[in-house]
N, C-alpha and C. Protein backbone atom coordinates (compact mmCIF):
# COMPACT_ATOMS: atom_id res chain seq x y z
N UNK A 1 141.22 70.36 -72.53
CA UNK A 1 140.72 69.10 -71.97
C UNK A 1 139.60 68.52 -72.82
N UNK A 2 138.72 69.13 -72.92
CA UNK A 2 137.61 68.98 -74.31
C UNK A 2 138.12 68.47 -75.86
N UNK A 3 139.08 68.94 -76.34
CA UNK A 3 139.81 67.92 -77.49
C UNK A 3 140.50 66.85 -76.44
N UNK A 4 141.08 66.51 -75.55
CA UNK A 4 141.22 65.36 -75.66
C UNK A 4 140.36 64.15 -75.47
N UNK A 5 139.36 64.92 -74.81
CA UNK A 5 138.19 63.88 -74.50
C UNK A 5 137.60 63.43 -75.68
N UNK A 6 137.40 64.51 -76.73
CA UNK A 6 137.15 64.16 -78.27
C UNK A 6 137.98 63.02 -79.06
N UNK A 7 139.41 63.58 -79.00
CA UNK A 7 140.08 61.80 -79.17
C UNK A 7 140.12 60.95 -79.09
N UNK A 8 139.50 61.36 -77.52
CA UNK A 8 139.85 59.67 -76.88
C UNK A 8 138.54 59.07 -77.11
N UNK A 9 137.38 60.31 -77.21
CA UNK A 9 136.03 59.29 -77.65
C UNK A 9 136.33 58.92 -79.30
N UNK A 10 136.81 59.63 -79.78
CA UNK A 10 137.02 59.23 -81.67
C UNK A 10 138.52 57.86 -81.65
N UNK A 11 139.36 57.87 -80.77
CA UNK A 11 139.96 56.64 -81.09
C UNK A 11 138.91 55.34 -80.30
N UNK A 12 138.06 55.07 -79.49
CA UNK A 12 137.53 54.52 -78.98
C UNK A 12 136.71 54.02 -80.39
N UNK A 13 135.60 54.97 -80.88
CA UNK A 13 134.86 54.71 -81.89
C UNK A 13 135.73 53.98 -82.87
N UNK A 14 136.69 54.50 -83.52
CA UNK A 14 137.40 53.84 -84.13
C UNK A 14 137.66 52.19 -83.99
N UNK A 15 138.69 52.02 -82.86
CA UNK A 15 138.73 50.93 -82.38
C UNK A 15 137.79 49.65 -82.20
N UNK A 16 136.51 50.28 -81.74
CA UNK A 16 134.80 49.86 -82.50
C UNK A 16 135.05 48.78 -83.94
N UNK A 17 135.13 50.20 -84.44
CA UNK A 17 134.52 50.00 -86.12
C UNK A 17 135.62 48.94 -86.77
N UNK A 18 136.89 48.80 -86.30
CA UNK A 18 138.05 48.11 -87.05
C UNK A 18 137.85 46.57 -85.92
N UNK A 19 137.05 46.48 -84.64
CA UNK A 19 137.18 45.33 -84.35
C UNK A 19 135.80 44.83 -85.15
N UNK A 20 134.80 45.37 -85.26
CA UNK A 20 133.63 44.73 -86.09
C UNK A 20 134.10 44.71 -87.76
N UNK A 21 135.00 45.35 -88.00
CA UNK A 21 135.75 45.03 -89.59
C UNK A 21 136.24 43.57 -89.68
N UNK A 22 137.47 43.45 -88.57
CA UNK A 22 137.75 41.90 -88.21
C UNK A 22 136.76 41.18 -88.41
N UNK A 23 136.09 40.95 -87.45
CA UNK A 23 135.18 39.82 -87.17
C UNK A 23 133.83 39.95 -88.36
N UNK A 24 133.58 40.53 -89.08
CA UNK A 24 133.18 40.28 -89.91
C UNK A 24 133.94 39.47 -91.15
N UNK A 25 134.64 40.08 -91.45
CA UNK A 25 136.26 39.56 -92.36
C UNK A 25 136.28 38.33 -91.84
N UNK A 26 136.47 37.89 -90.86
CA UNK A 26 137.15 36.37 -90.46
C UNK A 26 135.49 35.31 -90.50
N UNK A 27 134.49 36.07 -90.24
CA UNK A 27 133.18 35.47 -90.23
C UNK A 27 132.94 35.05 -91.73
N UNK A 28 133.33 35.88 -92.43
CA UNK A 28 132.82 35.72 -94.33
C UNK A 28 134.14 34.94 -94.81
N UNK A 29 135.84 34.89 -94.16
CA UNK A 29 136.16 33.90 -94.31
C UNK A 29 136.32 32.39 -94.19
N UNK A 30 135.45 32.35 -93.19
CA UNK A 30 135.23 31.13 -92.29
C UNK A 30 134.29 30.14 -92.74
N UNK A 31 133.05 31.51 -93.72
CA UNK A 31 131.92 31.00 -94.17
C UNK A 31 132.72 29.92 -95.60
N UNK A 32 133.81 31.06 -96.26
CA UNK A 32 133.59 30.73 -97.48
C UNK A 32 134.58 29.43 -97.48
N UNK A 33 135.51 29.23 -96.47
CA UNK A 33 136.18 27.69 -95.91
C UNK A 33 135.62 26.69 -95.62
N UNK A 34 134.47 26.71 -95.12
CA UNK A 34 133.35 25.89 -94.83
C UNK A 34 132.68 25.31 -96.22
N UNK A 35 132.55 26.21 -97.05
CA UNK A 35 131.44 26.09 -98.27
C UNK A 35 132.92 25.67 -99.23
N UNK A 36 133.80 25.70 -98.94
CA UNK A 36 134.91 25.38 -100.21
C UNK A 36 135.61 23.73 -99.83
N UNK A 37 135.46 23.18 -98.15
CA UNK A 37 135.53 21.85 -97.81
C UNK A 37 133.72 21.31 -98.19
N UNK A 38 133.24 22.19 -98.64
CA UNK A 38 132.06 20.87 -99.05
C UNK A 38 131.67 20.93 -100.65
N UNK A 39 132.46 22.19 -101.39
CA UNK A 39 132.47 21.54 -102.79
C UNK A 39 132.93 20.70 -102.93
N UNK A 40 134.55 20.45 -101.96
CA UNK A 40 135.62 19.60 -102.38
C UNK A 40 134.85 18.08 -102.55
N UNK A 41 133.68 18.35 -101.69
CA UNK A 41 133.48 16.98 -101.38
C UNK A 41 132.39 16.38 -102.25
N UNK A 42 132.12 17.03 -103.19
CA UNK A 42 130.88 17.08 -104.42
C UNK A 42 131.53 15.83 -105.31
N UNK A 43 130.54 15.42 -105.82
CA UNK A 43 130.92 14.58 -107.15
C UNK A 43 130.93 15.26 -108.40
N UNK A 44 131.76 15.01 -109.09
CA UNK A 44 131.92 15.78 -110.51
C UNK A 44 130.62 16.32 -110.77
N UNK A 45 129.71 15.13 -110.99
CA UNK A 45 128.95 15.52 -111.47
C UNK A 45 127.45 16.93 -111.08
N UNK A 46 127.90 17.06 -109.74
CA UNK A 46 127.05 18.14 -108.86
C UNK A 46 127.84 19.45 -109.01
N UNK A 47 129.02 19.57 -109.88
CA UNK A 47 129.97 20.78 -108.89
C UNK A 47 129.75 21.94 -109.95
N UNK A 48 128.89 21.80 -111.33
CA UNK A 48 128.61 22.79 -112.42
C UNK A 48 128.17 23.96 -111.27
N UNK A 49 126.53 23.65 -110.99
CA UNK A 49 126.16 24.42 -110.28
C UNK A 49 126.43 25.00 -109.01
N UNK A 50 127.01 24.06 -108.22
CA UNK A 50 127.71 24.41 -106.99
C UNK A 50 128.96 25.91 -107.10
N UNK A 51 130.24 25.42 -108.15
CA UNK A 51 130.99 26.25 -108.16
C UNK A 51 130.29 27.99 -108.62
N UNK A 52 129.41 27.97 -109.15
CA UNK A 52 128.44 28.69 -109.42
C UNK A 52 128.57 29.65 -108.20
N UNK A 53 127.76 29.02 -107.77
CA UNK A 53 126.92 29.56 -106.71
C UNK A 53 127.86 29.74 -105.46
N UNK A 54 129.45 29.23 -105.05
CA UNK A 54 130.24 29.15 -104.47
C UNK A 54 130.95 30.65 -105.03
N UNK A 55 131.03 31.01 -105.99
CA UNK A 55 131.75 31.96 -106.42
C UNK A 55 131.05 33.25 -106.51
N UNK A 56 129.61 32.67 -106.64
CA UNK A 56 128.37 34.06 -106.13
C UNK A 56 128.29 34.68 -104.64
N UNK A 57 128.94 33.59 -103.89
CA UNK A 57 128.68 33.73 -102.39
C UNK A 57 130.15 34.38 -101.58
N UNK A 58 131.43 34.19 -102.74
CA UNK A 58 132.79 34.85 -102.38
C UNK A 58 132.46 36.14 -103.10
N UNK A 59 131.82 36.62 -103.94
CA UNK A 59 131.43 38.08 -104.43
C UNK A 59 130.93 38.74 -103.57
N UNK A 60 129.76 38.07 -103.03
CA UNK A 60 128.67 38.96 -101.62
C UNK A 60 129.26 39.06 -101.09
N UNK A 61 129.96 38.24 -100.16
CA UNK A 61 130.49 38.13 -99.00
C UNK A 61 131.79 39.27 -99.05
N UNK A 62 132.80 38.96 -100.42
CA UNK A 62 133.87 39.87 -100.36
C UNK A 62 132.99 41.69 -100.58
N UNK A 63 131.98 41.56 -101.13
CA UNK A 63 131.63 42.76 -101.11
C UNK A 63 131.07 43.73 -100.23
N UNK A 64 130.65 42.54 -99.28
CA UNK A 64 129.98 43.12 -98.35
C UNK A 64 130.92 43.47 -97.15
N UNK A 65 132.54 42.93 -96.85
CA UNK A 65 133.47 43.80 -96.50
C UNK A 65 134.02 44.56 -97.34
N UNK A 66 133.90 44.89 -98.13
CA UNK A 66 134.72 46.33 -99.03
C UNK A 66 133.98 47.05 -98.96
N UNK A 67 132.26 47.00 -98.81
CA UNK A 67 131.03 47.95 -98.87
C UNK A 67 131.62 48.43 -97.47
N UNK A 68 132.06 47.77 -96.34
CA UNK A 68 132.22 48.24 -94.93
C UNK A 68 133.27 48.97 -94.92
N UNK A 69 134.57 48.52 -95.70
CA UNK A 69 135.69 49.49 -95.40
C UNK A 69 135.35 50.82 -96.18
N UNK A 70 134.80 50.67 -97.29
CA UNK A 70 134.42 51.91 -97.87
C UNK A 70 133.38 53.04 -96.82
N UNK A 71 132.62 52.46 -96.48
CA UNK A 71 132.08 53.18 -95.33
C UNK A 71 132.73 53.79 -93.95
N UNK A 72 133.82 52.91 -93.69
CA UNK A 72 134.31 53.19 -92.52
C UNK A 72 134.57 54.77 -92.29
N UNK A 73 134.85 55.80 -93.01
CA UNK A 73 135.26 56.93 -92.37
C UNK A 73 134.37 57.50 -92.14
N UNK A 74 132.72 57.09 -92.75
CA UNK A 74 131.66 57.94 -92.47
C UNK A 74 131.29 57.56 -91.36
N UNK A 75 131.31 56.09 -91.07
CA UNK A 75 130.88 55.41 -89.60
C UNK A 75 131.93 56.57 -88.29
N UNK A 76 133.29 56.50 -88.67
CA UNK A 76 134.02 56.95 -87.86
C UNK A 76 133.46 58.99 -87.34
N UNK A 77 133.15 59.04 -88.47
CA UNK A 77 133.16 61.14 -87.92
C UNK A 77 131.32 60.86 -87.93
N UNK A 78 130.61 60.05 -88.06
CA UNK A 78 129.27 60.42 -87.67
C UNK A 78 129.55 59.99 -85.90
């Protein structure tokens, strides 16, 4: 009875960690949809620096979910 209660608390945790995976994921895609309808809307002449800094902010952002999935199994057995 004790392992299953362990499962069922480790698929629970789990289930946790992969719905805050989502919603982070869809939050940093949402961001970078937002910030890619307002380069569109730049004048040539503003978009040097913009795309810049648009493509600095899809690095963080993508990295900062891969930093999470990479973590995930330690999140899961701590």
């Amino acid at each position: 009875m004790e392992s299953y209660i362990k499962i069922l608390d480790k698929k629970q945790k789990l289930r946790e960690v992969y719905e805050k995976l989502e919603l982070i994921s869809g939050i940093a895609q949402k961001v970078i949809s937002i910030e890619e309808k307002r380069f569109g809307k730049l004048h040539k002449d503003f978009r040097q620096k913009a795309e810049i800094a648009l493509e600095e902010l899809r690095a963080k952002l993508n990295a900062t979910v891969n930093e999470y999935r990479i973590n995930l199994p330690r999140v899961i057995e701590s």
